[in-house]
Protein backbone atom coordinates (compact mmCIF):
# COMPACT_ATOMS: atom_id res chain seq x y z
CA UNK A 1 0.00 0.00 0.00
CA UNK A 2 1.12 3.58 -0.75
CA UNK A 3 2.31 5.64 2.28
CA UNK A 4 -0.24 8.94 2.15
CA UNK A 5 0.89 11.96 4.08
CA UNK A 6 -1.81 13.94 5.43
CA UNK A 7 -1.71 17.26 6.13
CA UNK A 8 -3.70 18.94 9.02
CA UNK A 9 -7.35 19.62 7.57
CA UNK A 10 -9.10 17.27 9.98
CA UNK A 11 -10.52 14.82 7.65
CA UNK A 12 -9.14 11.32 5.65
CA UNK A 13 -8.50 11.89 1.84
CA UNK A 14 -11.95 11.17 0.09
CA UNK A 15 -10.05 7.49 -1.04
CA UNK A 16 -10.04 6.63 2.87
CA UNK A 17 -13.42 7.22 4.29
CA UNK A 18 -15.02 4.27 5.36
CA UNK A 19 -18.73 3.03 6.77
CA UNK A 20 -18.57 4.24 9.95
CA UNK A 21 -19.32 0.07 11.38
CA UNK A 22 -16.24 -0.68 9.26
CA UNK A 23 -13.24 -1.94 11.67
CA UNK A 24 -9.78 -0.21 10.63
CA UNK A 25 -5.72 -0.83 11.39
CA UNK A 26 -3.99 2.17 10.89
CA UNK A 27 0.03 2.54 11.00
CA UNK A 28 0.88 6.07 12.06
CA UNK A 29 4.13 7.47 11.74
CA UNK A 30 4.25 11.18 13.76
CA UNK A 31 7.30 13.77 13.16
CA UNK A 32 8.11 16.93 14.58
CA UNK A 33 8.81 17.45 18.63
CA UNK A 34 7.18 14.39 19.83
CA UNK A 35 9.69 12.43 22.09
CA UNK A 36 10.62 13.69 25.98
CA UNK A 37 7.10 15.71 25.66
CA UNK A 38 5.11 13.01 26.87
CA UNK A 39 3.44 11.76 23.71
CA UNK A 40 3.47 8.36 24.15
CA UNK A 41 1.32 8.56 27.44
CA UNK A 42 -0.89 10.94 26.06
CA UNK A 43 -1.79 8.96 22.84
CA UNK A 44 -2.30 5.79 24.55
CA UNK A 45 -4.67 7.73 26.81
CA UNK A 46 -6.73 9.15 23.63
CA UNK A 47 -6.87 6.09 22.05
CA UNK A 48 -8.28 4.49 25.09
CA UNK A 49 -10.34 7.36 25.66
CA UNK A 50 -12.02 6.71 22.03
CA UNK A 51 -12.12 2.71 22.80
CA UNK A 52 -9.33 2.01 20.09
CA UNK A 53 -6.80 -0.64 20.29
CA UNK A 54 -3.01 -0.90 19.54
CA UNK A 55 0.23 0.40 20.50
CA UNK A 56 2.55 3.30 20.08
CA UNK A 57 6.51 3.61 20.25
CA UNK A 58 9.45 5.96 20.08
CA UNK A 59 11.57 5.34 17.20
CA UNK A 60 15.38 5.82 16.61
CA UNK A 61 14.66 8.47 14.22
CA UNK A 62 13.04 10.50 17.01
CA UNK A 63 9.43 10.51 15.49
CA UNK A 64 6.50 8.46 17.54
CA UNK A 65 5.20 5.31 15.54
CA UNK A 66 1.72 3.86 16.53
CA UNK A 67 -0.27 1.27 15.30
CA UNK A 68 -4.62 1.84 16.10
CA UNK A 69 -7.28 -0.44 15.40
CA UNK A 70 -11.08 0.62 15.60
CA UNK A 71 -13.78 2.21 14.06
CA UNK A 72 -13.30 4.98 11.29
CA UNK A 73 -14.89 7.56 13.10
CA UNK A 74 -12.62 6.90 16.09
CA UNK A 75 -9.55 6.61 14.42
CA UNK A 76 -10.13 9.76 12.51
CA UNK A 77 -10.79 11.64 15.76
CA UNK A 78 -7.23 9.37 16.97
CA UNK A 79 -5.38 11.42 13.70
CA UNK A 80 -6.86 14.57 14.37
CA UNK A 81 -5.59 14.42 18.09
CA UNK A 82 -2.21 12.85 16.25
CA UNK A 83 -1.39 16.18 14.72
CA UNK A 84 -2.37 18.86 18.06
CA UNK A 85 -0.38 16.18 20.75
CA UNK A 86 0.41 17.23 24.04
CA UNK A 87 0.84 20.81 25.41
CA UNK A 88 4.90 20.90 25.00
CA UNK A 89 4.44 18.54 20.96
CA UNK A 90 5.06 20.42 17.69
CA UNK A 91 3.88 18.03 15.11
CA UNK A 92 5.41 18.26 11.47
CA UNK A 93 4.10 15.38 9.60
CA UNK A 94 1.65 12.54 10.60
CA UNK A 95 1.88 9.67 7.93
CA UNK A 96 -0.85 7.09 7.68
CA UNK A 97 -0.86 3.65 6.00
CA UNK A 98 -3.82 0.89 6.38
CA UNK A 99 -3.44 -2.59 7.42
CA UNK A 100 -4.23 -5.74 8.42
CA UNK A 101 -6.02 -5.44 11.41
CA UNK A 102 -4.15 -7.20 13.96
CA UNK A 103 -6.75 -7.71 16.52
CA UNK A 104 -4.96 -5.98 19.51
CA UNK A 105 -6.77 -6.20 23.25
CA UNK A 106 -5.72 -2.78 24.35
CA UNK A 107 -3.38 0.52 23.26
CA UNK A 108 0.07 -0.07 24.70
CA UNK A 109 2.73 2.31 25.51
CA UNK A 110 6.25 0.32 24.23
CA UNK A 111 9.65 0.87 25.12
């Protein structure tokens, strides 16, 4: 699948909505500020806010990667929340593939 970047105007492209009953696995790659600002703890408290499942992780690069399963509406309002972050974030860039759901039992924080 092609990696789409999308840019901050609240909504998926019109090539990714989906029925709103329609369960979604989203890879999310974040960029910008986002590690040693508390991102991590903040995103895994969305998602479980908005009853999604998955995980999310620092990477070596120093952008966040995350991994959410759930409804469409949910994991839009998951990307919108994606690119504001936590009070101290700056987000540059959050990149979104689909895929295979994974069938996850809870959002993780990893190490």
């Amino acid at each position: 699948m092609a990696l789409e970047q999308f840019h901050h105007s609240g909504y998926f492209s019109a090539k990714t909505q989906f029925p709103q009953h329609m369960q979604k696995h989203l890879n999310l790659k974040i960029s910008g500020r986002v590690q040693g600002v508390w991102y991590r703890a903040s995103a895994s408290r969305k998602a479980r806010e908005l009853g999604l499942s998955g995980f999310v992780k620092n990477q070596p690069d120093g952008s966040v990667y995350a991994e959410a399963e759930g409804p469409e509406d949910q994991l839009q309002a998951f990307v919108n929340w994606c690119w504001e972050g936590p009070e101290l974030a700056k987000v540059d860039l959050v990149e979104i593939t689909e895929g295979e759901m994974k069938g996850f039992s809870e959002f993780d924080v990893e190490r």
